[in-house]
N, C-alpha and C. Protein backbone atom coordinates (compact mmCIF):
# COMPACT_ATOMS: atom_id res chain seq x y z
N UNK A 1 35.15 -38.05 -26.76
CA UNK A 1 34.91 -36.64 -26.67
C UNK A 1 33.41 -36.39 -26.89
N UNK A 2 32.86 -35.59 -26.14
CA UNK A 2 31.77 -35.06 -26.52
C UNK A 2 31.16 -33.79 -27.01
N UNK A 3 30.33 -33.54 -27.73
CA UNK A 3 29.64 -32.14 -28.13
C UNK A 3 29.16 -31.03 -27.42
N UNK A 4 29.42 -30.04 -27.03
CA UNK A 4 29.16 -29.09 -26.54
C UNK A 4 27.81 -28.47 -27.20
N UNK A 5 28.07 -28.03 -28.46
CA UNK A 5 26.66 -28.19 -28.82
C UNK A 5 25.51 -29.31 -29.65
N UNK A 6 24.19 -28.48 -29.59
CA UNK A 6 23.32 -29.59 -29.59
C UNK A 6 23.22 -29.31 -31.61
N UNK A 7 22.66 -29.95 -31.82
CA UNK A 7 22.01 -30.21 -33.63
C UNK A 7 20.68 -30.86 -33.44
N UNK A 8 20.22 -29.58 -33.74
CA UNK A 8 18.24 -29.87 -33.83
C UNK A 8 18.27 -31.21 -35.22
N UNK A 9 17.10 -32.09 -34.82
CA UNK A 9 16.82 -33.07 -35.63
C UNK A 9 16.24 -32.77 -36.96
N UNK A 10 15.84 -31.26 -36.86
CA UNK A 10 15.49 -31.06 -38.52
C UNK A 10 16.22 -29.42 -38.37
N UNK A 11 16.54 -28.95 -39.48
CA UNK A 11 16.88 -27.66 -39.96
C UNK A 11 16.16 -26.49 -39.39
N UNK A 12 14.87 -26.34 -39.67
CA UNK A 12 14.50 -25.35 -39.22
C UNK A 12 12.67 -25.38 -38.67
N UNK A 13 12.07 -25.19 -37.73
CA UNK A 13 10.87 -25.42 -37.13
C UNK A 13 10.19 -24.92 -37.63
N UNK A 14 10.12 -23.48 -38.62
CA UNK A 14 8.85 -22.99 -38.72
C UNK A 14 8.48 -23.98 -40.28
N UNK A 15 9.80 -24.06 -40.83
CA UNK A 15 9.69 -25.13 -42.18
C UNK A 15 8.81 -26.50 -41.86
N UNK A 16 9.07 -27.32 -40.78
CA UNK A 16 8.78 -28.52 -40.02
C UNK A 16 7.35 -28.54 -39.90
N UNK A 17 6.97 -27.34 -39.59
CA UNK A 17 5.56 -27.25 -39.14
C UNK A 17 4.68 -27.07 -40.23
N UNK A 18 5.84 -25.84 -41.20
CA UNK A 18 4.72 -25.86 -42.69
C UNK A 18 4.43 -26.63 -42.74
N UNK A 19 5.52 -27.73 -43.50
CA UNK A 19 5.10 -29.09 -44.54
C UNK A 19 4.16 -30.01 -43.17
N UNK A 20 4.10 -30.06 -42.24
CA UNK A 20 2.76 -30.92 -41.45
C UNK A 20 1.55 -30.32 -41.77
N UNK A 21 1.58 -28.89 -41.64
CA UNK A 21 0.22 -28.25 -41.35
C UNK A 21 0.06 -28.84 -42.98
N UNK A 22 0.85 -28.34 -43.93
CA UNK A 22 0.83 -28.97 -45.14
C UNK A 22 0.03 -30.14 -45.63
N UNK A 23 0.81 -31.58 -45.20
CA UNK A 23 0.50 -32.59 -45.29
C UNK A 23 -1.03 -33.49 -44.71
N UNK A 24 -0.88 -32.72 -43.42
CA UNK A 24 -2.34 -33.13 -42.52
C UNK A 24 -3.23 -31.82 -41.86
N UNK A 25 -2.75 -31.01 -42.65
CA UNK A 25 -4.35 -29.90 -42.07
C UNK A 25 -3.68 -28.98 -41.09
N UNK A 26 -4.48 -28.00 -41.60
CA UNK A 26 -4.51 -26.68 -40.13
C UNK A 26 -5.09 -27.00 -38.68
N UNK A 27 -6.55 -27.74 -38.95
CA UNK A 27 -7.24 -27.89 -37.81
C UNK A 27 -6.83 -29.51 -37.14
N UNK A 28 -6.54 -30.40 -38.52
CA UNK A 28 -6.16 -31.67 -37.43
C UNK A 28 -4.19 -31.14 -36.92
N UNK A 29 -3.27 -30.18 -37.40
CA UNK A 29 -2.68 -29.90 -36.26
C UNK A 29 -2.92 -29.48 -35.07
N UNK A 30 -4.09 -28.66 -34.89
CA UNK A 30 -4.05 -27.76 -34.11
C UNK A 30 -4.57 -28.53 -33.08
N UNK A 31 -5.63 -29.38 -33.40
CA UNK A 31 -6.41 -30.58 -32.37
C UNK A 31 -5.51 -31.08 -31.65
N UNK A 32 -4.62 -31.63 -32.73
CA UNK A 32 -3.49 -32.57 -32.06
C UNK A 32 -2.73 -31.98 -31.16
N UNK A 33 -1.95 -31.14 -31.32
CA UNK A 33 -1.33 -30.19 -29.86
C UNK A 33 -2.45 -29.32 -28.94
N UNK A 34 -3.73 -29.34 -29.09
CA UNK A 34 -4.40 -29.17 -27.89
C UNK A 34 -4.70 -30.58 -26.88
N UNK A 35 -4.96 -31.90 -28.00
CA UNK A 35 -5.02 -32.79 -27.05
C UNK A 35 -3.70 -32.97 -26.34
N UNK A 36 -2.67 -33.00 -26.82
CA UNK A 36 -1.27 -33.11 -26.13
C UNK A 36 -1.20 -32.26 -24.77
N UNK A 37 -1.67 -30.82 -25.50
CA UNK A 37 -1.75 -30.22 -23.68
C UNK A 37 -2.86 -30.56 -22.41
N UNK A 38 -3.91 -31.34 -23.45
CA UNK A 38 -4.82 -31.43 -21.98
C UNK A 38 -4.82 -32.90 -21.35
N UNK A 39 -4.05 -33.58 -22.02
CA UNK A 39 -4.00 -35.37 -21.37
C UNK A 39 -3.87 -35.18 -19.73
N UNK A 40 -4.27 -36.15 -19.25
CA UNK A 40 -4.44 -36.48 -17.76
C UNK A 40 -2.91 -36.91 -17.55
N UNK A 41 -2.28 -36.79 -17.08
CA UNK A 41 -0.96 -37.49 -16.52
C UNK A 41 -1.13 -38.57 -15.49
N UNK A 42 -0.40 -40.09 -16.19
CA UNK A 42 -1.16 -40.99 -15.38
C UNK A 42 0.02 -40.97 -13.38
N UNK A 43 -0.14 -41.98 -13.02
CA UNK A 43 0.31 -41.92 -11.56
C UNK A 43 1.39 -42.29 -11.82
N UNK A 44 2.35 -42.10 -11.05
CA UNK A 44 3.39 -42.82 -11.23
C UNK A 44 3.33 -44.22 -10.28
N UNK A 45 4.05 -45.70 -11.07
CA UNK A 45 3.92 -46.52 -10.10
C UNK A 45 4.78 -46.67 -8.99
N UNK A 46 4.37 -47.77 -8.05
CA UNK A 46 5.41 -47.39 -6.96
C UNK A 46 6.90 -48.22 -7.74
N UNK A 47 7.85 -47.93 -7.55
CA UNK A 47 9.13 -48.58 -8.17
C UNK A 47 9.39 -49.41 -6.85
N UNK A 48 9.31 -49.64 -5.98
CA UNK A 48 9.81 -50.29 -4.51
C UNK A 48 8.68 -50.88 -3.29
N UNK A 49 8.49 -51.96 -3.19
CA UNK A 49 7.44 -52.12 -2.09
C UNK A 49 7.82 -50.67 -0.85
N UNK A 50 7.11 -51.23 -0.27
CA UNK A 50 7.20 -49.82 1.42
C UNK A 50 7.76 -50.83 2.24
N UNK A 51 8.88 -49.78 2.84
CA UNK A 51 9.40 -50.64 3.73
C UNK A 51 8.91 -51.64 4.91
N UNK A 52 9.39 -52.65 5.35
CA UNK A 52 8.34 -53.14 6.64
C UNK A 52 9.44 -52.67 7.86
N UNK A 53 9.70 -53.01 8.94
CA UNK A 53 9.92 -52.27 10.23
C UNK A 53 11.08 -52.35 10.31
N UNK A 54 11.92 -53.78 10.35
CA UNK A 54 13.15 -53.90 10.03
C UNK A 54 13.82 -53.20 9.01
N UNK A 55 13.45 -53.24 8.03
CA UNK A 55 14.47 -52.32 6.97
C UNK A 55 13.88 -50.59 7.40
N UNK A 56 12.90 -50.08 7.78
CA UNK A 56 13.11 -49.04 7.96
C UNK A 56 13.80 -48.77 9.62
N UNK A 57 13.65 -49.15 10.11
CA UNK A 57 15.05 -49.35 11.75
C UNK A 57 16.85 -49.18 10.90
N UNK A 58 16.99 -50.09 9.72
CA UNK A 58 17.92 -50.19 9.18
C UNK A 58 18.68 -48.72 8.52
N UNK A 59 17.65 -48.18 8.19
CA UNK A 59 17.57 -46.83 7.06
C UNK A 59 17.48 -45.41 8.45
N UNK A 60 17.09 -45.99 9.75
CA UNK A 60 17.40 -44.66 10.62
C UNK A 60 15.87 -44.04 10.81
N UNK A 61 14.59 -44.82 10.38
CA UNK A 61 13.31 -44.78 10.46
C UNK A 61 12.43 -44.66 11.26
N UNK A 62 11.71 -44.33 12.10
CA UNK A 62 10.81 -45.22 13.04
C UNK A 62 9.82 -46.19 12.84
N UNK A 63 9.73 -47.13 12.93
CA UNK A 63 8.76 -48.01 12.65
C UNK A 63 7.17 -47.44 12.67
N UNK A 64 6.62 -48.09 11.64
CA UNK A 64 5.29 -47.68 10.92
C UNK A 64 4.27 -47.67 12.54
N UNK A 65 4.56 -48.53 13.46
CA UNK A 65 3.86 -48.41 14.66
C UNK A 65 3.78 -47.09 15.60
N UNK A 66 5.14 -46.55 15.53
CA UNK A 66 5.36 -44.96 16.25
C UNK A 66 5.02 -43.75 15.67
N UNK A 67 4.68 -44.15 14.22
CA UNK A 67 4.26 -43.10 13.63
C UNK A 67 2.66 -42.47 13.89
N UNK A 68 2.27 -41.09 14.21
CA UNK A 68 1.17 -40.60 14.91
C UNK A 68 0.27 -41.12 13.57
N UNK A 69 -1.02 -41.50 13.67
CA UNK A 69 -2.11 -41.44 12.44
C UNK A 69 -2.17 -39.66 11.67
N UNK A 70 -2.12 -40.18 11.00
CA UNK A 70 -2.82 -39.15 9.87
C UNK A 70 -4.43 -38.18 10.38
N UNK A 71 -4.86 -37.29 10.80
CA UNK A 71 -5.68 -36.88 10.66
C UNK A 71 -6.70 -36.53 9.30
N UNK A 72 -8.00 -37.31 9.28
CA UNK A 72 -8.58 -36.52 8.24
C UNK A 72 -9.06 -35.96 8.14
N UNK A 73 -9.80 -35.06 7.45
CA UNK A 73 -10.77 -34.32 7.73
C UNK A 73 -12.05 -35.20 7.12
N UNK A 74 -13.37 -34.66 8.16
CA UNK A 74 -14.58 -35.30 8.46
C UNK A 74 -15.57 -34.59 7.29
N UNK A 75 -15.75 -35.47 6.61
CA UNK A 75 -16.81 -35.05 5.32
C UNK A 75 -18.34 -35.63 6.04
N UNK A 76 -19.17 -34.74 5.87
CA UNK A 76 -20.69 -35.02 6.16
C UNK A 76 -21.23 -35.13 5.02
């Protein structure tokens, strides 16, 4: 059977936050959740090589050869 509802990991948040701001500072909290919001998000990797011609024929694809090029745009 499972739970319908959830149970927060501590009692109550604004308590949670006292005893931190508490323990380690007003300003090194506050640093700390600004760096949290401004981190770079890295790439995601690829999980799967790219298909080669046969497996995409297989999947209902057109092969990487029929596909038109990409246009780029021309930087001076």
């Amino acid at each position: 059977m499972t739970r319908l509802e959830s149970v927060p990991p501590f009692g109550d948040l604004n308590t949670a936050l006292a005893q931190i701001t508490a323990d380690f500072g007003t300003w090194r909290v506050l640093s700390a959740l600004l760096r949290q919001l401004f981190i770079r998000k890295r790439r995601v990797t690829m999980l799967a090589p790219p298909l080669d011609a046969h497996m995409r024929r297989d999947v209902g694809l057109p092969p990487l050869s029929d596909r038109p090029p990409v246009p780029l745009p021309m930087r001076f």
